[in-house]
N, C-alpha and C. Protein backbone atom coordinates (compact mmCIF):
# COMPACT_ATOMS: atom_id res chain seq x y z
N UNK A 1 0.82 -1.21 0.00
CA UNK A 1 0.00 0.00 0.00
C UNK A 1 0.85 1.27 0.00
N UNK A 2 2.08 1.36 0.26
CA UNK A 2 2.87 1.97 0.87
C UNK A 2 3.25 2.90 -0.59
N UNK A 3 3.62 1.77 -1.81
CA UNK A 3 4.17 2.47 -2.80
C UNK A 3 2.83 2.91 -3.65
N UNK A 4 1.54 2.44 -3.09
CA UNK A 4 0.55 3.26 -4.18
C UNK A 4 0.20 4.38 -2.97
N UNK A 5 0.28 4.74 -1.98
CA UNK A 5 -0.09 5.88 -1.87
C UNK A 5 1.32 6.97 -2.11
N UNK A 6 2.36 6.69 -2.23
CA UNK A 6 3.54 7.59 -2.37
C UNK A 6 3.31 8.78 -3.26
N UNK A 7 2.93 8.21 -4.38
CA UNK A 7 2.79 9.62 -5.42
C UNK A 7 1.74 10.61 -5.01
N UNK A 8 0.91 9.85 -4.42
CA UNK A 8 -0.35 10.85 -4.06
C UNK A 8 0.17 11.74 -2.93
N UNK A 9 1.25 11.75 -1.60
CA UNK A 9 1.34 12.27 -0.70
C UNK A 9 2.82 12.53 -1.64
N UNK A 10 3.30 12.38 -2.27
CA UNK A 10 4.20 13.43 -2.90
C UNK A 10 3.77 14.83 -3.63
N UNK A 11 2.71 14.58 -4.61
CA UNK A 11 2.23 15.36 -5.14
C UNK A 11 1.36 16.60 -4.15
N UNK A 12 0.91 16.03 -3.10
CA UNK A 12 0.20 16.83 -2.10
C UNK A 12 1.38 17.96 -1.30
N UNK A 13 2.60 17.14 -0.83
CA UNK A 13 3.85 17.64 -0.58
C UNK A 13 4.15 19.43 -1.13
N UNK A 14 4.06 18.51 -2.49
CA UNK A 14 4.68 19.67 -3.64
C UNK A 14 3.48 20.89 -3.78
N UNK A 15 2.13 20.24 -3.60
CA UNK A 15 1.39 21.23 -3.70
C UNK A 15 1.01 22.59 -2.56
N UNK A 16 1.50 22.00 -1.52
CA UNK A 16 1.44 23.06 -0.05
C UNK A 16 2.26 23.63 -0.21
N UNK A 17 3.79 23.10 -0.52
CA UNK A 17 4.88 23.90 -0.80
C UNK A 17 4.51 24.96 -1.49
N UNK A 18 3.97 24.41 -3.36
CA UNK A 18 3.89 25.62 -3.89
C UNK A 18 3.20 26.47 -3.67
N UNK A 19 1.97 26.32 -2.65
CA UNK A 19 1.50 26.93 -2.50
C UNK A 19 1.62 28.36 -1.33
N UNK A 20 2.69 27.96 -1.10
CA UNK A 20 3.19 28.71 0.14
C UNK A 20 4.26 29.51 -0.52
N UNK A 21 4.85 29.00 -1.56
CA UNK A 21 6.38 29.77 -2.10
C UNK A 21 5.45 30.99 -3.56
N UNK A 22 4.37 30.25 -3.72
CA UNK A 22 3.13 31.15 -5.25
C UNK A 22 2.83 32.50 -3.73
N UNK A 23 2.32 32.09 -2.51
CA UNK A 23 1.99 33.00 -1.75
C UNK A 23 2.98 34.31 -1.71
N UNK A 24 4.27 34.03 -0.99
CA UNK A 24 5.26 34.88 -0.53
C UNK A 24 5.89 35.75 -1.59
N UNK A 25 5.89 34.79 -2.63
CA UNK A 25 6.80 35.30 -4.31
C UNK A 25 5.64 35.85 -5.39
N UNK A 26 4.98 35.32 -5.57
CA UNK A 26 4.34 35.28 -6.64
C UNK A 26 4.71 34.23 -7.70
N UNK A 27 4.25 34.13 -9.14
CA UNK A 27 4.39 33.12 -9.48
C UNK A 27 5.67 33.24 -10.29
N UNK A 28 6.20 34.53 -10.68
CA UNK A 28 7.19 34.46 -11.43
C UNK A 28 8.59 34.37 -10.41
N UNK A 29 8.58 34.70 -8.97
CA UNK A 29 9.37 34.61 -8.69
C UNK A 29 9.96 33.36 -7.86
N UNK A 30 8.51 32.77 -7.53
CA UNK A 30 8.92 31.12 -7.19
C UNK A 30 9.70 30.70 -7.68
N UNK A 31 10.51 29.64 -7.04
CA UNK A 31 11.73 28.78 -7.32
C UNK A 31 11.29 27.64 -7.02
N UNK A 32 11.09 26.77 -8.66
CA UNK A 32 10.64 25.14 -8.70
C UNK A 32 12.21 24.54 -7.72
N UNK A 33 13.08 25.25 -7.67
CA UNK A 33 14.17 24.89 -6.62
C UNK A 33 13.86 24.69 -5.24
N UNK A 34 13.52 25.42 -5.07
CA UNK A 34 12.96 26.35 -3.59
C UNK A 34 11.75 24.80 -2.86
N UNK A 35 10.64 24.58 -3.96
CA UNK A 35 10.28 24.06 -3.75
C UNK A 35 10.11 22.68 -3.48
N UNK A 36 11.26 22.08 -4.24
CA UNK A 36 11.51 20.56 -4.52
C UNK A 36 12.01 20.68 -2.99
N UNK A 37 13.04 21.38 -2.89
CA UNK A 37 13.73 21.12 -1.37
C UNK A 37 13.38 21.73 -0.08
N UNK A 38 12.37 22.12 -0.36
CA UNK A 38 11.53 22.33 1.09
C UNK A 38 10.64 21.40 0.75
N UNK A 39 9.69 20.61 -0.26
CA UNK A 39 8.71 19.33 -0.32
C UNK A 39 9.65 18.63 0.07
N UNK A 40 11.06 18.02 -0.15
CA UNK A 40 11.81 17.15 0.29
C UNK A 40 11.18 16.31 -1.01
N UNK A 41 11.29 16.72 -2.19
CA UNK A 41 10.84 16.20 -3.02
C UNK A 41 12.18 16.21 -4.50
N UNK A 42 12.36 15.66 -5.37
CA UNK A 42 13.62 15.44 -6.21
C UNK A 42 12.94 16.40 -7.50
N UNK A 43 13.33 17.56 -7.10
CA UNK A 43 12.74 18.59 -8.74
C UNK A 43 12.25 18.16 -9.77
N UNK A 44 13.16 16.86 -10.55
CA UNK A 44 12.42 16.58 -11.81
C UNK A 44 10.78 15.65 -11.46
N UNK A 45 10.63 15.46 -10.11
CA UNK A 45 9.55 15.02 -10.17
C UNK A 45 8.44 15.57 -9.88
N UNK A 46 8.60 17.26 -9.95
CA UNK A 46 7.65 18.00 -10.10
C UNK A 46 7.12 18.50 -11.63
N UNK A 47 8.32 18.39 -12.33
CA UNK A 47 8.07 18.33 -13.80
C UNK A 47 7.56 16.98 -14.21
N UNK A 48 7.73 15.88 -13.75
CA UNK A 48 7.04 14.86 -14.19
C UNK A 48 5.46 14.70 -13.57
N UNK A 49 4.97 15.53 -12.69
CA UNK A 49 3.73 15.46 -12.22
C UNK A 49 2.84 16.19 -12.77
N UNK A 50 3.48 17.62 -12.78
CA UNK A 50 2.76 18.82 -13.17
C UNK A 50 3.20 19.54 -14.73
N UNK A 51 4.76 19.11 -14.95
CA UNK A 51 5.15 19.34 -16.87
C UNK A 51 5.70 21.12 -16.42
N UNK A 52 4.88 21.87 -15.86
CA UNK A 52 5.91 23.24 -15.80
C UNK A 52 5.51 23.73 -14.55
N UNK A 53 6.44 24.71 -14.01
CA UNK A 53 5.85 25.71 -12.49
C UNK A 53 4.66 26.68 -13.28
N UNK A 54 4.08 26.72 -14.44
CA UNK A 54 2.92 27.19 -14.62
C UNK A 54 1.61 26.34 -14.34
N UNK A 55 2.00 25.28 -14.80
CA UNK A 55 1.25 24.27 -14.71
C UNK A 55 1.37 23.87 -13.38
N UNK A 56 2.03 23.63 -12.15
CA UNK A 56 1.82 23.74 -10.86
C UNK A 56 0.96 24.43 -10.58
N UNK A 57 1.27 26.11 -10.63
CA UNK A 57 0.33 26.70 -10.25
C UNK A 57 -0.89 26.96 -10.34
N UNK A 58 -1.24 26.67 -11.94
CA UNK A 58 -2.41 26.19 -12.09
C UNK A 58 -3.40 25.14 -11.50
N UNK A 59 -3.00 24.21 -11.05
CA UNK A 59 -3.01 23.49 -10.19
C UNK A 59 -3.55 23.40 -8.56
N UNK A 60 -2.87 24.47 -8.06
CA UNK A 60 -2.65 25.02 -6.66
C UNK A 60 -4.35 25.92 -6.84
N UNK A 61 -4.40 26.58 -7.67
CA UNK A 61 -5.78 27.77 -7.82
C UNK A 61 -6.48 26.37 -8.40
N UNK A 62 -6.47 25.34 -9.07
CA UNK A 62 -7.67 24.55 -9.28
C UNK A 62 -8.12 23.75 -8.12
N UNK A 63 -7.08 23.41 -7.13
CA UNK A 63 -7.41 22.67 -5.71
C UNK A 63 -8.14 23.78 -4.47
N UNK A 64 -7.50 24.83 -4.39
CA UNK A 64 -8.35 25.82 -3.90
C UNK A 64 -9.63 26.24 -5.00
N UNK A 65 -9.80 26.16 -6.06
CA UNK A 65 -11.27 26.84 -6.29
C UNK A 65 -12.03 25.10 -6.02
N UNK A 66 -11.56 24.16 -6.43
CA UNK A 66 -12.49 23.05 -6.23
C UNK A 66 -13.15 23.11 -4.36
N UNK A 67 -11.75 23.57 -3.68
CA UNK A 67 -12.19 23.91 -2.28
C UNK A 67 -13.29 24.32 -2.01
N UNK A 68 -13.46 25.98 -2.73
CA UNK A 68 -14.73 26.81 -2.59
C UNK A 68 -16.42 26.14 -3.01
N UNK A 69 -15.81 25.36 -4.07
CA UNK A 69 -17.08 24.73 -4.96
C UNK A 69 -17.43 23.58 -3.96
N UNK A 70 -16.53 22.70 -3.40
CA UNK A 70 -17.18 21.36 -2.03
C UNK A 70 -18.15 22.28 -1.09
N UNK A 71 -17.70 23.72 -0.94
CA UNK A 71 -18.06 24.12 0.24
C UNK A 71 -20.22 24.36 0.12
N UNK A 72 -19.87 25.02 -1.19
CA UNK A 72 -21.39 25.34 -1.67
C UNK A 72 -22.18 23.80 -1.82
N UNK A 73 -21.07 22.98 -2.20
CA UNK A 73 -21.86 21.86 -2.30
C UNK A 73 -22.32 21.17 -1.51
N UNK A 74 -21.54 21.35 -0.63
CA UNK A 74 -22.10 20.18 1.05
C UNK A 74 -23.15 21.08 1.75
N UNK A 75 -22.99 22.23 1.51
CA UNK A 75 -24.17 23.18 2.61
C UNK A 75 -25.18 22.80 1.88
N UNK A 76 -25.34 23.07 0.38
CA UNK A 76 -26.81 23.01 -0.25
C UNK A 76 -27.57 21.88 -0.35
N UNK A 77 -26.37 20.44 0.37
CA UNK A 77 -27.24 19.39 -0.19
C UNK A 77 -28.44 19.17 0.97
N UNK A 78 -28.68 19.42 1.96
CA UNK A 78 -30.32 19.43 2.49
C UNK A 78 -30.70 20.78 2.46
N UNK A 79 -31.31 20.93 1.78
CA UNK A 79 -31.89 22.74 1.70
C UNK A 79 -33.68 23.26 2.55
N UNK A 80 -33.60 22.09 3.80
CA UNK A 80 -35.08 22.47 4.20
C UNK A 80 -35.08 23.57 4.47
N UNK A 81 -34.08 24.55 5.00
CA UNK A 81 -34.00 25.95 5.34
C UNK A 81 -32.75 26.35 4.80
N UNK A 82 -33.73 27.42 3.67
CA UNK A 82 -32.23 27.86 2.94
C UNK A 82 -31.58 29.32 3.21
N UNK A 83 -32.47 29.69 4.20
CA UNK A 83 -31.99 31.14 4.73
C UNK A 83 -31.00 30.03 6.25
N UNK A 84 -30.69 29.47 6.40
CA UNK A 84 -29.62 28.77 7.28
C UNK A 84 -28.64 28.18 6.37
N UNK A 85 -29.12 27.89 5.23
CA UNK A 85 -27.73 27.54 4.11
C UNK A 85 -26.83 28.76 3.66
N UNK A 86 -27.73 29.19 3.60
CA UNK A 86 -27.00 30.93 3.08
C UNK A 86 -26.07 30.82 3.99
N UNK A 87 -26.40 31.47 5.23
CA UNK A 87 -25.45 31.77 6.47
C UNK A 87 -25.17 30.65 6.51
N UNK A 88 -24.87 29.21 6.45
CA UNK A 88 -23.61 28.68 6.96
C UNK A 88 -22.26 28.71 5.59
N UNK A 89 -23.37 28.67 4.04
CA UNK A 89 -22.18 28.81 3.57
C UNK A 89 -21.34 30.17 3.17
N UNK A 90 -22.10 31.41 3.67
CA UNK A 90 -20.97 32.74 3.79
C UNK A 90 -19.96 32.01 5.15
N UNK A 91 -20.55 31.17 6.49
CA UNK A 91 -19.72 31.24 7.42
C UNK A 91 -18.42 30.37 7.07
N UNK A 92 -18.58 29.31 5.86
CA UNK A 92 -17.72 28.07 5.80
C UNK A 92 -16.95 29.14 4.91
N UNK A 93 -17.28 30.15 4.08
CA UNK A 93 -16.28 30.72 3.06
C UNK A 93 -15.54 31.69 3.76
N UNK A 94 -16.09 32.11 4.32
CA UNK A 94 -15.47 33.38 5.32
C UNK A 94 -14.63 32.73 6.00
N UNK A 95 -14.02 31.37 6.62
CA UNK A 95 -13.14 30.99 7.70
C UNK A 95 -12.50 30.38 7.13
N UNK A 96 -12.77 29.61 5.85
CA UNK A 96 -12.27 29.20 4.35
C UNK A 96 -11.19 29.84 4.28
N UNK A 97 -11.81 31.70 3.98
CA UNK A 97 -10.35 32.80 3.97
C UNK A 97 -9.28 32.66 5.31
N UNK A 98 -10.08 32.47 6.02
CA UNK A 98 -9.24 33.05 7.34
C UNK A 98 -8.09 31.67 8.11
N UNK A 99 -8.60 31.07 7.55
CA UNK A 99 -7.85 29.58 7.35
C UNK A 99 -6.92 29.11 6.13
N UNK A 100 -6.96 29.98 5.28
CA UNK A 100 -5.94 29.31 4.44
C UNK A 100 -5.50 31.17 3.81
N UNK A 101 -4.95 31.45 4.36
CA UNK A 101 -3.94 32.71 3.74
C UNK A 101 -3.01 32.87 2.90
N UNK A 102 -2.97 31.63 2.34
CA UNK A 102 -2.15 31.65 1.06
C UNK A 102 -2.93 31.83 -0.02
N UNK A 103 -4.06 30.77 0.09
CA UNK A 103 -5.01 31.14 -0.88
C UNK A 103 -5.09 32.54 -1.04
N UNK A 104 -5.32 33.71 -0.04
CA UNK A 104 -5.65 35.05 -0.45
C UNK A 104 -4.68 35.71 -0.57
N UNK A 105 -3.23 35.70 -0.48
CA UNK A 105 -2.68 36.29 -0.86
C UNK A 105 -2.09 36.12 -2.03
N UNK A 106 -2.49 34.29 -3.01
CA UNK A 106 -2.32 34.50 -4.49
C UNK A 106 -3.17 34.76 -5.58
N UNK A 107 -4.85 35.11 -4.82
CA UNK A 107 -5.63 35.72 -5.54
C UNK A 107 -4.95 37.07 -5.69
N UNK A 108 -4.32 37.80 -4.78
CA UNK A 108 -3.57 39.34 -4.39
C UNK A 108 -2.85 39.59 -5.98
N UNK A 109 -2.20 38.11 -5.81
CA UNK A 109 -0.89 38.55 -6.70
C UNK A 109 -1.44 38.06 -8.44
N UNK A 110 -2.95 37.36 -8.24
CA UNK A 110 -2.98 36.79 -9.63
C UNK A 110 -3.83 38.38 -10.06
N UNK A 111 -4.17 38.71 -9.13
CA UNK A 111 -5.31 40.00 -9.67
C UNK A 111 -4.11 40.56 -9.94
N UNK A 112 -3.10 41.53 -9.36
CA UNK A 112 -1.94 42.04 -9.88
C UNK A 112 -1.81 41.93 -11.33
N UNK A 113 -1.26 40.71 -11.56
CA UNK A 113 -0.80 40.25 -12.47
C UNK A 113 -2.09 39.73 -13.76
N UNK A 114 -3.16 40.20 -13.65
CA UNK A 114 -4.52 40.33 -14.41
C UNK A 114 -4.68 38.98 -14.63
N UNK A 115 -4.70 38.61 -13.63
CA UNK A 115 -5.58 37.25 -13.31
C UNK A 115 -5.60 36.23 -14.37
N UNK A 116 -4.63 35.83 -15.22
CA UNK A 116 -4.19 35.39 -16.58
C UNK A 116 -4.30 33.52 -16.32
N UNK A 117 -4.29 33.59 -15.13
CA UNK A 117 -4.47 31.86 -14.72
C UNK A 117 -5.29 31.68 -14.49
N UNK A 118 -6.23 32.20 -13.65
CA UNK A 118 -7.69 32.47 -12.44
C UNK A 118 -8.26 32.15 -13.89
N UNK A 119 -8.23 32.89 -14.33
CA UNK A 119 -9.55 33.35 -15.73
C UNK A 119 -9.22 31.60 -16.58
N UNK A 120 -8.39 31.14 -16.55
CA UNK A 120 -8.19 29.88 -17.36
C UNK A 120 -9.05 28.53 -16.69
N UNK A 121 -8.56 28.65 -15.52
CA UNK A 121 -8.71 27.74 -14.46
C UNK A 121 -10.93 27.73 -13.92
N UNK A 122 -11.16 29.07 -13.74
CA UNK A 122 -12.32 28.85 -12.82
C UNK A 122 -13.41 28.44 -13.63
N UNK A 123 -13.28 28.48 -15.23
CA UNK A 123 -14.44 27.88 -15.90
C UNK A 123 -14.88 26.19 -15.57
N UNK A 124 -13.53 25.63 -15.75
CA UNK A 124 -13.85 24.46 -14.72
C UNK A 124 -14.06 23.82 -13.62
N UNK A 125 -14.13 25.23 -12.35
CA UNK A 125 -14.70 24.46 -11.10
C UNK A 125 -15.84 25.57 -10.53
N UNK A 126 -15.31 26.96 -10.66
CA UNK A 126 -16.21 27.67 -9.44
C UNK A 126 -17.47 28.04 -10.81
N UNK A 127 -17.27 27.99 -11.80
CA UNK A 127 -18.17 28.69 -12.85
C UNK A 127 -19.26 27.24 -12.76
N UNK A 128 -18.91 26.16 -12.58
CA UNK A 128 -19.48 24.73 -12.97
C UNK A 128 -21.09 24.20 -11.90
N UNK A 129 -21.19 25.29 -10.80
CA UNK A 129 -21.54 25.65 -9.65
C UNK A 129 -22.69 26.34 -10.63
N UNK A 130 -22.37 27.58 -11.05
CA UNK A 130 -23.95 28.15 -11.44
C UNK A 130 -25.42 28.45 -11.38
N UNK A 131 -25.71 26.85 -12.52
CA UNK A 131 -26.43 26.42 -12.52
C UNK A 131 -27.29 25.92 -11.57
N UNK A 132 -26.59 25.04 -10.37
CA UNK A 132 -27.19 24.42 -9.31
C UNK A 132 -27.53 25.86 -8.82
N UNK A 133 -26.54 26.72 -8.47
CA UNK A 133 -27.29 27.96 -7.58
C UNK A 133 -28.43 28.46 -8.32
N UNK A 134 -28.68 28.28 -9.42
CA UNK A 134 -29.89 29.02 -10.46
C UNK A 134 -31.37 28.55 -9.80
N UNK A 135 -30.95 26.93 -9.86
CA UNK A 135 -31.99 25.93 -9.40
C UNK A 135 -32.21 26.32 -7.76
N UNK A 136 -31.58 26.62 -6.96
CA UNK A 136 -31.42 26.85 -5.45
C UNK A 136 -32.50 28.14 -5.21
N UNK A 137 -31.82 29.06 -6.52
CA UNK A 137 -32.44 30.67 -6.41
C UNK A 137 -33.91 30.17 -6.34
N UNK A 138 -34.11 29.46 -7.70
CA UNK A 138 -35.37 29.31 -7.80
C UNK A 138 -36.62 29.07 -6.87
N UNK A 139 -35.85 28.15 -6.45
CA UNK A 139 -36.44 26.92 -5.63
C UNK A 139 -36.76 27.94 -4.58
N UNK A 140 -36.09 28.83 -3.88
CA UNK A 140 -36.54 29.85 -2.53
C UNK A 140 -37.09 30.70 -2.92
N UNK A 141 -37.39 31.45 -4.42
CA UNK A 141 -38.27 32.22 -5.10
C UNK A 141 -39.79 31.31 -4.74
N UNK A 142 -39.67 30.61 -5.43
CA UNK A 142 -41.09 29.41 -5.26
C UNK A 142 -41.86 29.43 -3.75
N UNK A 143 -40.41 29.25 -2.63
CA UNK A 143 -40.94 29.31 -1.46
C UNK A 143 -41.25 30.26 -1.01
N UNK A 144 -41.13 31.48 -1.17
CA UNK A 144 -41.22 32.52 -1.00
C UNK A 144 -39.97 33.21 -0.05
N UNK A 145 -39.38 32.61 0.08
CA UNK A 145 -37.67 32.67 0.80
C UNK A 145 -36.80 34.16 0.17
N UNK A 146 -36.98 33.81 -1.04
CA UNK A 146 -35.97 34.88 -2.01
C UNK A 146 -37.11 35.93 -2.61
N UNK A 147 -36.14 36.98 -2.44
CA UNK A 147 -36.87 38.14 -3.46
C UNK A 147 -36.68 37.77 -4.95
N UNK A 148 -37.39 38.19 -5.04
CA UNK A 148 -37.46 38.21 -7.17
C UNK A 148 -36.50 39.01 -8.06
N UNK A 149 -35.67 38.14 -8.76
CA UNK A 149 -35.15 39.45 -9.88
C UNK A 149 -33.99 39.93 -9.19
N UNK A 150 -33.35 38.84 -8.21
CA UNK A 150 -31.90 39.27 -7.66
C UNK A 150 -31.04 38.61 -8.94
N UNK A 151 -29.88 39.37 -9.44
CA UNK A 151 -28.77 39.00 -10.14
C UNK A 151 -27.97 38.26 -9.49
N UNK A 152 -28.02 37.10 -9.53
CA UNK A 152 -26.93 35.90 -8.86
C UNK A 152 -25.47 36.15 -9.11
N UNK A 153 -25.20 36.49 -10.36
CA UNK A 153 -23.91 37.07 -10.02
C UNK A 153 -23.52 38.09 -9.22
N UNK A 154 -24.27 39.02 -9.26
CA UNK A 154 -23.74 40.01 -8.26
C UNK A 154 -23.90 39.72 -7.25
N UNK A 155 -24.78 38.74 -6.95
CA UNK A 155 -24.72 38.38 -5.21
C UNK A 155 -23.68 37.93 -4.87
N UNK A 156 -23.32 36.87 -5.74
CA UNK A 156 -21.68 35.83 -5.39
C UNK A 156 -20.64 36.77 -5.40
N UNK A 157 -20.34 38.06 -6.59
CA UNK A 157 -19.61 38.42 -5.96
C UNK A 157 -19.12 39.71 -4.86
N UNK A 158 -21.03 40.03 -4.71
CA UNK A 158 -20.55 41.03 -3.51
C UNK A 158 -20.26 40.07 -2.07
N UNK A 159 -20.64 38.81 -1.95
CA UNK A 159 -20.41 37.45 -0.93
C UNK A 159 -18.97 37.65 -1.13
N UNK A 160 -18.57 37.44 -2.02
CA UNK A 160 -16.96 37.61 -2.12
C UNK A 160 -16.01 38.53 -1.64
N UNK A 161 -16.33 39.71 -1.90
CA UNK A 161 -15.69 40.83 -1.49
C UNK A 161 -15.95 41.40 -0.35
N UNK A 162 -17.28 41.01 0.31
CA UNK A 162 -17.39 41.46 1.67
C UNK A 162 -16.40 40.38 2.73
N UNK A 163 -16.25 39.15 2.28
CA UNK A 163 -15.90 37.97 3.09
C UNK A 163 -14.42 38.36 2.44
N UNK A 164 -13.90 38.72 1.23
CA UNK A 164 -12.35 38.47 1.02
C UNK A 164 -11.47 39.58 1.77
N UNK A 165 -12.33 40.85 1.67
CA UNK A 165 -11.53 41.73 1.66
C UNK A 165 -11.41 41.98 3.90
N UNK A 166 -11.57 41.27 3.92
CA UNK A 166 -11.46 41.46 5.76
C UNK A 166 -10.00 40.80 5.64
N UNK A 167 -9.98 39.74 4.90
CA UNK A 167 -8.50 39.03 4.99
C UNK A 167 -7.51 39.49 3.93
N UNK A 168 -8.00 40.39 3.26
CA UNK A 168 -6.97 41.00 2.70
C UNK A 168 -6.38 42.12 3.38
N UNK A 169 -7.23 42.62 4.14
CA UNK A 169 -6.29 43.33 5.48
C UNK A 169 -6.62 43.21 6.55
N UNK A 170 -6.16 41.64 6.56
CA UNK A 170 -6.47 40.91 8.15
C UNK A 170 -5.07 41.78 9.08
N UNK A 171 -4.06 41.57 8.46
CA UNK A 171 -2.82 42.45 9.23
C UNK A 171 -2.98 44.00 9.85
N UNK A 172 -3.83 44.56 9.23
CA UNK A 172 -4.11 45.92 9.41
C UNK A 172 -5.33 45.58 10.53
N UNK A 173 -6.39 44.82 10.27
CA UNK A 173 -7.29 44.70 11.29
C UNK A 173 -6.49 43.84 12.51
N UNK A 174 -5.56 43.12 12.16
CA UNK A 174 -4.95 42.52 13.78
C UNK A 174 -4.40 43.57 14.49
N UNK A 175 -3.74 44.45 13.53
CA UNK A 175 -3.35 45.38 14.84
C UNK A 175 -3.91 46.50 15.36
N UNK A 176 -5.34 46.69 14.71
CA UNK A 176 -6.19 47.70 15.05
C UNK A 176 -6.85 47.13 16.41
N UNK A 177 -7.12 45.65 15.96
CA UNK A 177 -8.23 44.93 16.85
C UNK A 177 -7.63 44.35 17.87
N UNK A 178 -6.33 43.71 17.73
CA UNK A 178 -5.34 43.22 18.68
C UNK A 178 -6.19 42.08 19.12
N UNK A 179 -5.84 42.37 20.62
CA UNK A 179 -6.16 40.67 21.27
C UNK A 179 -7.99 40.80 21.36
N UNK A 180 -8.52 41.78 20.95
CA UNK A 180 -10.01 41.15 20.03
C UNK A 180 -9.93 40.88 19.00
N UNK A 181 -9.29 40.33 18.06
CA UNK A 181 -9.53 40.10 16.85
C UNK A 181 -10.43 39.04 16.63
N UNK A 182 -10.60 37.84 17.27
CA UNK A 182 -11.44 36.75 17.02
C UNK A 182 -12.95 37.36 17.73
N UNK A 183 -13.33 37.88 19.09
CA UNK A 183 -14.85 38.71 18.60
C UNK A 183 -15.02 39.58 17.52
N UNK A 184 -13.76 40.29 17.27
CA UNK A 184 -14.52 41.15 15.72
C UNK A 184 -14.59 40.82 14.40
N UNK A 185 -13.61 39.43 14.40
CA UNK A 185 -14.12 38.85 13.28
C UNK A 185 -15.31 37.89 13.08
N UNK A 186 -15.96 37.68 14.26
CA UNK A 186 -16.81 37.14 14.70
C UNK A 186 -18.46 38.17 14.08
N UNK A 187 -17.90 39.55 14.89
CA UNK A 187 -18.79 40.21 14.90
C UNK A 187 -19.07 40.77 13.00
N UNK A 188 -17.78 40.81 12.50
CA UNK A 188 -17.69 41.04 11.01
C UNK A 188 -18.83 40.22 10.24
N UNK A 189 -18.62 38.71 10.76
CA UNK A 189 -19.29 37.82 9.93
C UNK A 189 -20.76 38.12 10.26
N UNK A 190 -21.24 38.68 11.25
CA UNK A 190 -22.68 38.35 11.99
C UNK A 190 -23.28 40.22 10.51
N UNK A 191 -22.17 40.93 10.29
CA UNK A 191 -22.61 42.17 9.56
C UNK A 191 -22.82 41.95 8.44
N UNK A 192 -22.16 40.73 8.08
CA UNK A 192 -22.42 40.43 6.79
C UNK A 192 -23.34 39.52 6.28
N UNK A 193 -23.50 38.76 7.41
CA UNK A 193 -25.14 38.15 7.37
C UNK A 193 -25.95 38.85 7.56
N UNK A 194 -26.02 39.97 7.99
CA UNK A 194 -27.21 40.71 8.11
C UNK A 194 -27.68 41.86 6.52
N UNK A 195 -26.40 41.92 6.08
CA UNK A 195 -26.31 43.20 4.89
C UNK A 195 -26.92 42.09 3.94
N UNK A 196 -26.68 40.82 3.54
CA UNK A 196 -26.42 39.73 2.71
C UNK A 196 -28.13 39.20 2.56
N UNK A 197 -28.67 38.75 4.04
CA UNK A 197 -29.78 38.10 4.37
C UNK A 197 -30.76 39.41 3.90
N UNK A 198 -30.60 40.23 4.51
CA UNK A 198 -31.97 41.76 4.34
C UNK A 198 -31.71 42.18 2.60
N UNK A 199 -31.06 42.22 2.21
CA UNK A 199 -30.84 42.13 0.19
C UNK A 199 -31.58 41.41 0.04
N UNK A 200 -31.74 39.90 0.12
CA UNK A 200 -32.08 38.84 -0.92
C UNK A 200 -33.18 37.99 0.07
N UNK A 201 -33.81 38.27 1.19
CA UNK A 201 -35.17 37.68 1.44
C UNK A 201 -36.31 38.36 1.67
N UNK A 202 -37.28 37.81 1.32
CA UNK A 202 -38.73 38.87 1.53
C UNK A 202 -38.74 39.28 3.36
C-alpha cells in the first residue's frame, strides 16, 4: 500500500509547498528549486507530475477553487432551510479565507498580475456551480424565501468581497483589533449576514 499511496502524498507535498512559495513570491518569482527542497521532493519530479511551475500553479488555484465549490456543495445538499444555508455557507467561506492565507494572498498577486491563470482555471470548477445555484435561487423564489429578480452574479460576488476583503487586510485589522480580533471577526461575519440576508429575502 505503501508504494501506491507515495505519489499521491508526494504530489500533495509539492502542492502546499507551492502553494506557500506562489503565496510569498508570486508566481514568477517562485523557485521550482525552492520548492523541490523544502517538499523534500527530487525537482524533476515535479516536472514529471505537473510538466511546468505554470502548470503547478495552475493546479494550486484549481485545488483551492475546487475547495470553494465542495463548500457550496455540502451546505446546499439538504436545503429544508435555505436562509440557514446561506449563512452557513458565507460562514464556511469566510473561515475558508481566514484559514488558508495563502489562498488570499495568491488571488492578491494573480489579480496584480490580471488574473491570466484564475480566468483559465475557474471555468472548470467555481463557474461549474452556477447552474445548481440558479436551481437553489429558484427553488426559494417558489418558497417565497428569495426576493425576485436578484442578479446571482452580483450576489456571489458582492459574498466575495465582503468575506475576502477582511482578509486581505487581516494584518491591518490585527493590529487595530489586537487581542479582540477573534470577537470582531466574529462580529464582522454576523454584519455580513445581516447586509447579505436583508438584500435577498422577503
Amino acid at each position: 500500500m505503501a508504494n501506491v499511496r507515495d505519489p499521491e502524498m508526494s504530489r500533495l507535498r509539492i502542492i502546499r509547498e507551492a502553494e506557500r512559495q506562489f503565496a510569498e513570491k508570486g508566481l514568477y518569482a517562485a523557485s521550482v528549486n525552492v520548492i523541490a527542497e523544502n517538499a523534500g521532493i527530487n525537482k524533476r519530479m515535479i516536472y514529471h507530475y505537473f510538466g511546468s511551475k505554470e502548470d503547478l500553479y495552475r493546479e494550486v488555484l484549481r485545488v483551492n477553487f475546487q475547495r470553494i465549490y465542495a463548500i457550496g456543495e455540502k451546505v446546499f445538499e439538504n436545503r429544508n432551510d435555505l436562509k440557514s444555508c446561506v449563512k452557513q455557507f458565507i460562514r464556511d467561506y469566510y473561515y475558508f479565507l481566514y484559514n488558508n492565507p495563502y489562498y488570499v494572498k495568491i488571488m492578491t498577486w494573480e489579480e496584480i498580475a490580471g488574473a491570466e491563470y484564475a480566468r483559465e482555471v475557474i471555468p472548470g470548477t467555481l463557474l461549474i456551480g452556477m447552474s445548481e445555484l440558479e436551481k437553489i435561487y429558484e427553488e426559494g423564489v417558489e418558497k417565497g424565501v428569495f426576493r425576485k429578480n436578484i442578479d446571482l452574479e452580483q450576489l456571489i460576488l458582492s459574498i466575495n468581497a465582503l468575506c475576502l476583503i477582511t482578509f486581505v487586510r487581516l494584518e491591518m485589522l490585527r493590529a487595530l483589533w489586537q487581542e479582540k480580533l477573534e470577537k470582531k471577526l466574529e462580529e464582522r461575519l454576523e454584519h455580513i449576514y445581516e447586509l447579505v440576508l436583508k438584500g435577498i429575502t422577503t
